[in-house]
C-alpha atoms as a PDB file:
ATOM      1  CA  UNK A   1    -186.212  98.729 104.298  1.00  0.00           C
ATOM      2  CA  UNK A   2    -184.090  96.444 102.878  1.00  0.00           C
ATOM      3  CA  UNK A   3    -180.637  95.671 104.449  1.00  0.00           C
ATOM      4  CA  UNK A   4    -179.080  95.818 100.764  1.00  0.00           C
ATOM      5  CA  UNK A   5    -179.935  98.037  97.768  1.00  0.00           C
ATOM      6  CA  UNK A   6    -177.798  98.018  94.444  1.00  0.00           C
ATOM      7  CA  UNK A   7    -176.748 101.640  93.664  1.00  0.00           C
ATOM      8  CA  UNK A   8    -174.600 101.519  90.547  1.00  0.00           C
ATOM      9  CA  UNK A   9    -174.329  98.324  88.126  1.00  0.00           C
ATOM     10  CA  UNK A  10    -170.900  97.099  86.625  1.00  0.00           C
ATOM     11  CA  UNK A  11    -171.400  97.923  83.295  1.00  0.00           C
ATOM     12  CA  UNK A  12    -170.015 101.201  83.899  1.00  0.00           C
ATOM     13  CA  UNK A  13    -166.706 100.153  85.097  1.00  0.00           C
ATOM     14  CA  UNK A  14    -164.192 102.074  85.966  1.00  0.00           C
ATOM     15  CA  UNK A  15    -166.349 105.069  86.262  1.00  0.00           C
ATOM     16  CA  UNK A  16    -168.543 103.694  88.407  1.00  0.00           C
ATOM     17  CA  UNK A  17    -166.872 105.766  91.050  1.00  0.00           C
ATOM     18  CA  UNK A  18    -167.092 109.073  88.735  1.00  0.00           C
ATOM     19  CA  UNK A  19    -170.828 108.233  88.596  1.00  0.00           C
ATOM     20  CA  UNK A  20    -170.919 108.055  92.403  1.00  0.00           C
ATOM     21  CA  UNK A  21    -169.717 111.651  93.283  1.00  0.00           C
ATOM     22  CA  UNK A  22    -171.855 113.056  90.359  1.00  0.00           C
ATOM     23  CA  UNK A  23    -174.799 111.148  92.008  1.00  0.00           C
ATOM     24  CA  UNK A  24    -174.707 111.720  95.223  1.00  0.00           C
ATOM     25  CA  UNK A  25    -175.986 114.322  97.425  1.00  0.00           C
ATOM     26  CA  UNK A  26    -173.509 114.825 100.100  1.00  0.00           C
ATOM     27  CA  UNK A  27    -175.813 116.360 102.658  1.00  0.00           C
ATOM     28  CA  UNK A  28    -177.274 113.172 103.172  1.00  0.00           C
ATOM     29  CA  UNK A  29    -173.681 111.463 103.612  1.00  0.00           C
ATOM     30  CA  UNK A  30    -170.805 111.315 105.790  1.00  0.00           C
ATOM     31  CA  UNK A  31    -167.055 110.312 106.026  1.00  0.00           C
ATOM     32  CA  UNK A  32    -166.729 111.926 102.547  1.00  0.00           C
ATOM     33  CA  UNK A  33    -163.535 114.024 101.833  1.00  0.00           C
ATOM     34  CA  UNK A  34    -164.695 116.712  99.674  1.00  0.00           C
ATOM     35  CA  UNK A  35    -161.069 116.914  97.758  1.00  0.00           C
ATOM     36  CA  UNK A  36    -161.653 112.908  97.211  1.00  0.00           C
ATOM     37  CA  UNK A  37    -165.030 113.490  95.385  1.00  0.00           C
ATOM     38  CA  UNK A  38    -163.295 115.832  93.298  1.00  0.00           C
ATOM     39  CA  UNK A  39    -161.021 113.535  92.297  1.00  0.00           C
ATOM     40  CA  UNK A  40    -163.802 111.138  91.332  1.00  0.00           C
ATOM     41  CA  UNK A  41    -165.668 113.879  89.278  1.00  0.00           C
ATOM     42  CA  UNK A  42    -162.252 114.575  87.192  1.00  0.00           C
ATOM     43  CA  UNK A  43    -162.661 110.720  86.239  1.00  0.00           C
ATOM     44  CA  UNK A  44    -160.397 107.305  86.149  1.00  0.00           C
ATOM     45  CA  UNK A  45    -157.526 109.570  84.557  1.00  0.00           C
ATOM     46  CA  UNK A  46    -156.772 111.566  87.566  1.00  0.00           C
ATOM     47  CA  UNK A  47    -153.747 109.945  89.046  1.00  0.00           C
ATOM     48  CA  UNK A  48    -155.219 109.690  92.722  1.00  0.00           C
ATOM     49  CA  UNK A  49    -158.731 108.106  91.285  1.00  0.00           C
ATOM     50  CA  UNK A  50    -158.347 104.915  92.974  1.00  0.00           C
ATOM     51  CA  UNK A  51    -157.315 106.244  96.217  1.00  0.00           C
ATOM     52  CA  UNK A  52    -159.577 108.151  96.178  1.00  0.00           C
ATOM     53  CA  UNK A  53    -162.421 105.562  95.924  1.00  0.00           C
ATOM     54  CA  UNK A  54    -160.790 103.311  98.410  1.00  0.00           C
ATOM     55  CA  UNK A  55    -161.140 106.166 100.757  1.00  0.00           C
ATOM     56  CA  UNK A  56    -164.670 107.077  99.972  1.00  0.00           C
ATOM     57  CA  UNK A  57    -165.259 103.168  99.895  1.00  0.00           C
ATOM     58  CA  UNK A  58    -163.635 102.647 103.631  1.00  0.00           C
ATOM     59  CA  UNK A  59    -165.463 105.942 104.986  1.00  0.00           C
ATOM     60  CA  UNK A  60    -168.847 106.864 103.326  1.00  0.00           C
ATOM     61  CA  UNK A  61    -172.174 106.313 105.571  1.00  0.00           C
ATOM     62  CA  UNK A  62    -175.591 108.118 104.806  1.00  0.00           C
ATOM     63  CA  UNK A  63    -177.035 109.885 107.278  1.00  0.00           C
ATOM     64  CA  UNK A  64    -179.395 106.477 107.416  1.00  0.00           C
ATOM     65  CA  UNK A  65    -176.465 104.248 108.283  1.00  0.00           C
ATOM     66  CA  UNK A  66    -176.042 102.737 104.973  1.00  0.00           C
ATOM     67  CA  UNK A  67    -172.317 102.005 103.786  1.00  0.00           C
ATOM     68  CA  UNK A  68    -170.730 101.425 100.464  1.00  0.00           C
ATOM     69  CA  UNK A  69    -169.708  97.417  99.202  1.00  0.00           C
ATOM     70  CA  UNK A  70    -168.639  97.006  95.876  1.00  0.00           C
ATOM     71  CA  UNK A  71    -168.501  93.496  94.410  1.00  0.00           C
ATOM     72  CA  UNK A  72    -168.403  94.244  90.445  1.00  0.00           C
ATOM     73  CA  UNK A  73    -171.861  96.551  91.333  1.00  0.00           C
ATOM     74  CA  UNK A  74    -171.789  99.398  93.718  1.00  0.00           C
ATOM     75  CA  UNK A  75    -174.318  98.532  96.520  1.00  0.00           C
ATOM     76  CA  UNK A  76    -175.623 100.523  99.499  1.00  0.00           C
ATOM     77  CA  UNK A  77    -176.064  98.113 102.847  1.00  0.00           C
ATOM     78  CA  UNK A  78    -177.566  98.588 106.243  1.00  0.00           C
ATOM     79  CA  UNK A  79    -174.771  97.095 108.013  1.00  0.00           C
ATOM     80  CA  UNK A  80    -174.745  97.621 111.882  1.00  0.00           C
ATOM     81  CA  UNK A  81    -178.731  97.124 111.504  1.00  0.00           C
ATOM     82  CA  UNK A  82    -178.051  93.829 109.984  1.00  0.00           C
ATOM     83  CA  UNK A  83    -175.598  92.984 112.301  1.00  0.00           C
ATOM     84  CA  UNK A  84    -177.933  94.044 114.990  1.00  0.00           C
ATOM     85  CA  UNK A  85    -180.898  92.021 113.389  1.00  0.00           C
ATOM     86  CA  UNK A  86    -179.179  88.942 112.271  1.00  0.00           C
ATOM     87  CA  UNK A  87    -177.422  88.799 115.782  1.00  0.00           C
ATOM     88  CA  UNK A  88    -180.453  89.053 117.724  1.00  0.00           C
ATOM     89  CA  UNK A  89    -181.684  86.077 115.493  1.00  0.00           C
ATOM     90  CA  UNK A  90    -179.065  84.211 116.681  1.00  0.00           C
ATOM     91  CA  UNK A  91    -179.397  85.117 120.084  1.00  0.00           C
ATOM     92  CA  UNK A  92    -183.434  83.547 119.614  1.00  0.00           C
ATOM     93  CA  UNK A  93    -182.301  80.180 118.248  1.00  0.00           C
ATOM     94  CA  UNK A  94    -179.626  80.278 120.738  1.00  0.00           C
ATOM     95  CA  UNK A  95    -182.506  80.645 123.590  1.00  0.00           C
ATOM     96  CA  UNK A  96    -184.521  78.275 121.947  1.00  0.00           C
ATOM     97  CA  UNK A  97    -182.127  75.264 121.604  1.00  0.00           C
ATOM     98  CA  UNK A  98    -180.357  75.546 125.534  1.00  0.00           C
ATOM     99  CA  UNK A  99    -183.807  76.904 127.003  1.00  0.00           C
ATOM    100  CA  UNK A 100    -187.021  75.736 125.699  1.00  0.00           C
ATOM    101  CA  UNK A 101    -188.199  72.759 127.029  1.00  0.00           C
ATOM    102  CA  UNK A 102    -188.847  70.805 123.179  1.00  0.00           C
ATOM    103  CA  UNK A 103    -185.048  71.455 122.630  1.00  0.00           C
ATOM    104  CA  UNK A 104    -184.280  69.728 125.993  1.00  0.00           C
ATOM    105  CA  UNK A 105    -187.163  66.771 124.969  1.00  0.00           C
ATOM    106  CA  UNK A 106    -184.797  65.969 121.704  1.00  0.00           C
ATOM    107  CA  UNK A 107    -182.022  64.556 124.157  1.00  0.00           C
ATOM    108  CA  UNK A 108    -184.625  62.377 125.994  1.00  0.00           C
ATOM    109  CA  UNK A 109    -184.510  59.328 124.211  1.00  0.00           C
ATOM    110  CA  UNK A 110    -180.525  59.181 124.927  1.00  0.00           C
ATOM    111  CA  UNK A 111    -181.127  58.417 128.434  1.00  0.00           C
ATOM    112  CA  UNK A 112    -180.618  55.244 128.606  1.00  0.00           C
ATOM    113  CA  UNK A 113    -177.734  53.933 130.285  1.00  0.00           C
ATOM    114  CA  UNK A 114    -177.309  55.222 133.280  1.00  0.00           C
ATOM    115  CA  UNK A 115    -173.681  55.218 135.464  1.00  0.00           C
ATOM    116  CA  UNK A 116    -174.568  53.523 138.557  1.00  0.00           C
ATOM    117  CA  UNK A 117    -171.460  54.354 140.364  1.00  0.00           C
ATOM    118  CA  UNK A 118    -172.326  58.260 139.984  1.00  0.00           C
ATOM    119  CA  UNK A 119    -176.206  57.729 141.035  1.00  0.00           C
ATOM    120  CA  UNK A 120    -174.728  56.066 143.936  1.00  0.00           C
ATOM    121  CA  UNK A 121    -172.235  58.620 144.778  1.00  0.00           C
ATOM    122  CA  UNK A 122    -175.291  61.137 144.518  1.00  0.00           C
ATOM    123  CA  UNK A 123    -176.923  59.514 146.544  1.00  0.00           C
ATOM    124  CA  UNK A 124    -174.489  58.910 149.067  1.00  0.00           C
ATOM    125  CA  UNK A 125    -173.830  62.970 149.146  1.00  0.00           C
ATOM    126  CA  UNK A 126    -170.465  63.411 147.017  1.00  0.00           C
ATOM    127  CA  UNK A 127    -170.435  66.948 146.328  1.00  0.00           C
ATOM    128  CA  UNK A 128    -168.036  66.992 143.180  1.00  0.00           C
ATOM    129  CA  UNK A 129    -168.723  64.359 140.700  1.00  0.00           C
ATOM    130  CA  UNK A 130    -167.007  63.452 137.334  1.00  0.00           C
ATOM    131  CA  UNK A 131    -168.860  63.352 134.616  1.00  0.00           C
ATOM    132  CA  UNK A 132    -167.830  61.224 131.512  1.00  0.00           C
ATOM    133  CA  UNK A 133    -169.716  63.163 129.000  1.00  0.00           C
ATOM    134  CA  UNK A 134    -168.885  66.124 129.880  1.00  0.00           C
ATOM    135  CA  UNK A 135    -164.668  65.737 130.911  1.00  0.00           C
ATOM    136  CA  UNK A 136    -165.648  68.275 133.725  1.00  0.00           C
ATOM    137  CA  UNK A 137    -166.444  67.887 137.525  1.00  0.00           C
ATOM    138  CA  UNK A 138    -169.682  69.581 138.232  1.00  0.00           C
ATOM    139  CA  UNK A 139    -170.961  70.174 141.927  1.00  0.00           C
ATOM    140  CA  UNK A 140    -173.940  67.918 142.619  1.00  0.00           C
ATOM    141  CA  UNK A 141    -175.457  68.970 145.505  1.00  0.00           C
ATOM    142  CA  UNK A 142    -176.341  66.328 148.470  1.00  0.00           C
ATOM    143  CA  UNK A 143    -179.435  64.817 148.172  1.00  0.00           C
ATOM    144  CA  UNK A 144    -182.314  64.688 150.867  1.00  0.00           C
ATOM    145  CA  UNK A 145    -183.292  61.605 149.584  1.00  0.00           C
ATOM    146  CA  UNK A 146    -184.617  58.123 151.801  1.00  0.00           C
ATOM    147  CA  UNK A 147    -184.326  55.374 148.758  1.00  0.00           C
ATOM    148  CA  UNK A 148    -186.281  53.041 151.510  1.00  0.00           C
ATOM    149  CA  UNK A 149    -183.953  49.808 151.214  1.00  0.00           C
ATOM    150  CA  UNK A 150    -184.751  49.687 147.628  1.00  0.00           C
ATOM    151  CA  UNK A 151    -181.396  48.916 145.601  1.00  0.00           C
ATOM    152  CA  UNK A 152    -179.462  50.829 143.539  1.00  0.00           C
ATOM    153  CA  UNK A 153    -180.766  49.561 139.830  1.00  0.00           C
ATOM    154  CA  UNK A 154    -184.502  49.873 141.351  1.00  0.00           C
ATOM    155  CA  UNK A 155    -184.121  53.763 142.601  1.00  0.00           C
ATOM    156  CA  UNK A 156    -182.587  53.634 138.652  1.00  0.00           C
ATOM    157  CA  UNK A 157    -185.544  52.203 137.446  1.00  0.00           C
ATOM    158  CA  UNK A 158    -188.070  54.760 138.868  1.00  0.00           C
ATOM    159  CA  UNK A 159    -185.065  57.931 138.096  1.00  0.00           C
ATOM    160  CA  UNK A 160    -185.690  56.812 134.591  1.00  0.00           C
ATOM    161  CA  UNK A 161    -189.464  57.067 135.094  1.00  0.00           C
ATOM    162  CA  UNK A 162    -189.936  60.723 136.568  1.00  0.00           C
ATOM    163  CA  UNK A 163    -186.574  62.520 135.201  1.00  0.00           C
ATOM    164  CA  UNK A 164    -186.799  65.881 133.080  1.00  0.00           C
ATOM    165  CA  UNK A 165    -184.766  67.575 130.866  1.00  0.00           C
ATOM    166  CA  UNK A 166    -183.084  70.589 132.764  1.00  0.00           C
ATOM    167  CA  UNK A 167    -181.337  73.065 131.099  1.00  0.00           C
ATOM    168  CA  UNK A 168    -177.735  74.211 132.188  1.00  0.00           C
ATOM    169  CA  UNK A 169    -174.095  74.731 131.634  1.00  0.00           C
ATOM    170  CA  UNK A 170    -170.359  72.887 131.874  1.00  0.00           C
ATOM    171  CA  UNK A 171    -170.642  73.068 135.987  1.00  0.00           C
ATOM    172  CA  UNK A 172    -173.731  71.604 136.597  1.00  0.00           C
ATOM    173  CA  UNK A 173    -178.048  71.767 135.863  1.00  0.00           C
ATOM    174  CA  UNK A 174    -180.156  74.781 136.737  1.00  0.00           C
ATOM    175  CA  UNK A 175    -182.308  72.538 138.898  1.00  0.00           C
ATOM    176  CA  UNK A 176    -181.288  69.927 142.105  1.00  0.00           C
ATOM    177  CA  UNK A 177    -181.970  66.323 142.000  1.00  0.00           C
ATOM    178  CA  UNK A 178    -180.244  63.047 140.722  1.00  0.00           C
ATOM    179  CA  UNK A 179    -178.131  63.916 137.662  1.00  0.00           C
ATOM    180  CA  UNK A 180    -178.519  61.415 135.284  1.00  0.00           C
ATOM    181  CA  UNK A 181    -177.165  62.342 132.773  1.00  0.00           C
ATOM    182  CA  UNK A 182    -175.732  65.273 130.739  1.00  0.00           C
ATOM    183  CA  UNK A 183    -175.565  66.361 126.950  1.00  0.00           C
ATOM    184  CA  UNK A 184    -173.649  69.114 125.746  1.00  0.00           C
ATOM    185  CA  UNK A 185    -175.147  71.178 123.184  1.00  0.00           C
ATOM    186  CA  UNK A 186    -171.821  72.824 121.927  1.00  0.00           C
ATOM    187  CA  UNK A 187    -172.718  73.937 118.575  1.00  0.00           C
ATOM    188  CA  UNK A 188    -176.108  74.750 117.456  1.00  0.00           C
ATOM    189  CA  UNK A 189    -176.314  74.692 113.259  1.00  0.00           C
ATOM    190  CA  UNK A 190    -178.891  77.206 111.669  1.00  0.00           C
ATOM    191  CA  UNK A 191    -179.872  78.388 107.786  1.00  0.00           C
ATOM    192  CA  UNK A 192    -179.206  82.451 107.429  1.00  0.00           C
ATOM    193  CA  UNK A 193    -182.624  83.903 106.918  1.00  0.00           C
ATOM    194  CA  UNK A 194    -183.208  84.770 102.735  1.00  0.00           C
ATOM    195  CA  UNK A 195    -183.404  88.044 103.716  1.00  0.00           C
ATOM    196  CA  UNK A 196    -180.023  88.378 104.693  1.00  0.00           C
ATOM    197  CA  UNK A 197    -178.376  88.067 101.581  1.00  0.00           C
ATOM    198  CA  UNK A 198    -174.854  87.286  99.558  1.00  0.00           C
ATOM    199  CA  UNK A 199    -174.222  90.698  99.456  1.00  0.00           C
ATOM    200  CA  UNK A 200    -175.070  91.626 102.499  1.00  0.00           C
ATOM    201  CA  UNK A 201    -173.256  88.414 104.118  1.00  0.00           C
ATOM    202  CA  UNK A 202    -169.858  89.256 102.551  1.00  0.00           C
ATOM    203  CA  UNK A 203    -170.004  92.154 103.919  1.00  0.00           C
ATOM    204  CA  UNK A 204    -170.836  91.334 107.972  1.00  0.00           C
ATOM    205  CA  UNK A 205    -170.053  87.334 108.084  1.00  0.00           C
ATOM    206  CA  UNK A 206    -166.930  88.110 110.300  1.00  0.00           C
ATOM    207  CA  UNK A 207    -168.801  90.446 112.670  1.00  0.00           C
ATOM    208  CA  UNK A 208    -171.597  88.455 113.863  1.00  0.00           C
ATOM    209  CA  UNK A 209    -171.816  86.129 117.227  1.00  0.00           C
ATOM    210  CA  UNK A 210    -172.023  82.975 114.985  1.00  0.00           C
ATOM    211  CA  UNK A 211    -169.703  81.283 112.035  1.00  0.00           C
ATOM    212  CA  UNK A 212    -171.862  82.142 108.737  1.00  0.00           C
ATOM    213  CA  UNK A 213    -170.240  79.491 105.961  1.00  0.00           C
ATOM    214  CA  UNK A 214    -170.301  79.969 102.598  1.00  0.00           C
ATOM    215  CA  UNK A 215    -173.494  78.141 102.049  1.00  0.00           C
ATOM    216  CA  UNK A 216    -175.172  80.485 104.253  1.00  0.00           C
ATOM    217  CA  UNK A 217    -175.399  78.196 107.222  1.00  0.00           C
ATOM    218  CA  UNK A 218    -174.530  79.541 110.713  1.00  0.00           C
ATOM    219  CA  UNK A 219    -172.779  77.706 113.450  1.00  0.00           C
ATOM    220  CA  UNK A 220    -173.465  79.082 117.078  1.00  0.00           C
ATOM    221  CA  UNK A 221    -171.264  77.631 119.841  1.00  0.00           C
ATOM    222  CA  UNK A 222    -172.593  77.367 123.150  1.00  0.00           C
ATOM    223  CA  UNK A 223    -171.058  75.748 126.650  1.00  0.00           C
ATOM    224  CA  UNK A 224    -175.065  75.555 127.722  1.00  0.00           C
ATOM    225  CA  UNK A 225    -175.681  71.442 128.943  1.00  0.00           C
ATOM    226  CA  UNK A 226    -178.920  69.591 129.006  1.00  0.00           C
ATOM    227  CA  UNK A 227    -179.173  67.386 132.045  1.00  0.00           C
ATOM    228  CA  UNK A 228    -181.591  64.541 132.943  1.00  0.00           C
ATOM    229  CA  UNK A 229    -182.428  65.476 136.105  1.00  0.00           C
ATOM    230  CA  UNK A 230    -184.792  63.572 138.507  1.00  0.00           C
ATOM    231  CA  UNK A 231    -186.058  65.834 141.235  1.00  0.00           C
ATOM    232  CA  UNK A 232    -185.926  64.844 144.446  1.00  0.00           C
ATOM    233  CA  UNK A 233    -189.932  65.028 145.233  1.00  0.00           C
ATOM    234  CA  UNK A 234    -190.515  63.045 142.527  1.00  0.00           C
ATOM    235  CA  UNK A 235    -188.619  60.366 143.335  1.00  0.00           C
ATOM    236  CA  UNK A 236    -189.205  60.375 146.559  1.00  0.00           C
ATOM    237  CA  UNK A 237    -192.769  59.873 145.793  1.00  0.00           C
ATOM    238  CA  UNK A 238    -191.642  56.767 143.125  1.00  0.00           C
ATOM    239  CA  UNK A 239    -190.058  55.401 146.083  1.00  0.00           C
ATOM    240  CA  UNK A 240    -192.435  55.615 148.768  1.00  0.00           C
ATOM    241  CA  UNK A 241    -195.081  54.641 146.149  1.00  0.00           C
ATOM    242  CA  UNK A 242    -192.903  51.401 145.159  1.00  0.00           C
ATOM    243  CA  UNK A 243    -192.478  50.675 148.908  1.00  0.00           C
ATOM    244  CA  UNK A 244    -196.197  50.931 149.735  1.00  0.00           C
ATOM    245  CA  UNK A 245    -197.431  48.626 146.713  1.00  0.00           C
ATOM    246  CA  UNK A 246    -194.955  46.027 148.309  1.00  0.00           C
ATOM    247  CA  UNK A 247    -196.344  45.997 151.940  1.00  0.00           C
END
């Protein structure tokens, strides 16, 4: 079913609402005052007409979950189920761009220049660190790691070699290891799907989980982080591997 289905065009005009009451069955409806309806049946002359629409307008559901939106034509929508739908569309992009491990692979190539001072604080087992990026402290846990007298831009070197992507939030990566860096997502930007639409937009833009523009783009904000994160078995086996190849 579709979420929107025109019920009464605007060339009838004002009786548009007349039309409605002599249309409907009201067994299949609810929220209807009877005394409204016959207001509407008596026509735009009745002196409560228009209130009596904007009731029926405010209040009407089927029995389906449909509700009235008049924008010039009179349509019928499935709102809550396109809430529903639409939000749990949101909710998969959401888990696709802070989860799924092509999301994190976009941020990759940013890795580049790495804050010595904070490697070396990891490494030297400060448990809160500041991180630039971010303007947050996030708790880096110590690290069980034996950098065999290599120096700090060489333990760098190989963190650059073996690190993943690591999904996360403002206080710190889902995973231990050396934190190189960190990339907040923030905002994730998405296209409304076709089937969701003007209508049926103008109607449920303001109760959704995302900001739905006018061009039918969505905006989904998000305090989920993607970290560079080398794990510590990896780079302990970069290390010992560097250390044997120089004996």
């Amino acid at each position: 079913m579709a979420y929107s289905e025109l019920f009464l065009d605007s060339n009838r005009g004002v009786y548009i609402p007349q039309h409605f009451a002599e249309a409907i069955d009201v067994a299949d409806w609810t929220g209807i005052d009877a005394e409204d309806l016959d207001v509407l049946r008596s026509g735009p002359d009745h002196e409560s007409y228009w209130d009596a629409w904007t009731s029926v307008l405010d209040n009407a559901e089927t029995k389906d979950g449909r509700v009235l939106w008049q924008d010039g034509d009179l349509w019928l929508v499935a709102r809550d189920r396109a809430i529903e739908d639409l939000n749990a569309y949101f909710e998969q992009v959401l888990e696709y761009e802070t989860r799924h491990g092509d999301a994190g692979d976009a941020y990759a190539y940013c890795v580049q220049d790495v804050d010595a001072e904070d490697v070396k604080r990891q490494i030297d087992d400060t448990k809160l660190q500041w991180d630039e990026t971010l303007k947050f402290y996030i708790d880096v846990p110590a690290l069980d790691l034996d950098v065999r007298g290599l120096d700090l831009d060489r333990v760098i070197e190989l963190a650059l070699d073996v690190f993943q992507m690591v999904p996360g939030h403002i206080f710190g990566p889902e995973a231990d290891g050396l934190v190189l860096a960190g990339f907040p997502v923030q905002e994730i930007e998405t296209e409304v799907p076709q089937e969701f639409d003007g209508i049926v937009l103008d109607l449920i833009r303001e109760s959704t989980d995302a900001y739905i523009t006018g061009t039918d783009r969505a905006y989904i904000a998000t305090d989920s982080v993607w970290y560079a994160v080398a794990s510590v078995k990896d780079l302990q086996d970069a290390i010992d591997a560097e250390v044997l190849a120089e004996v």
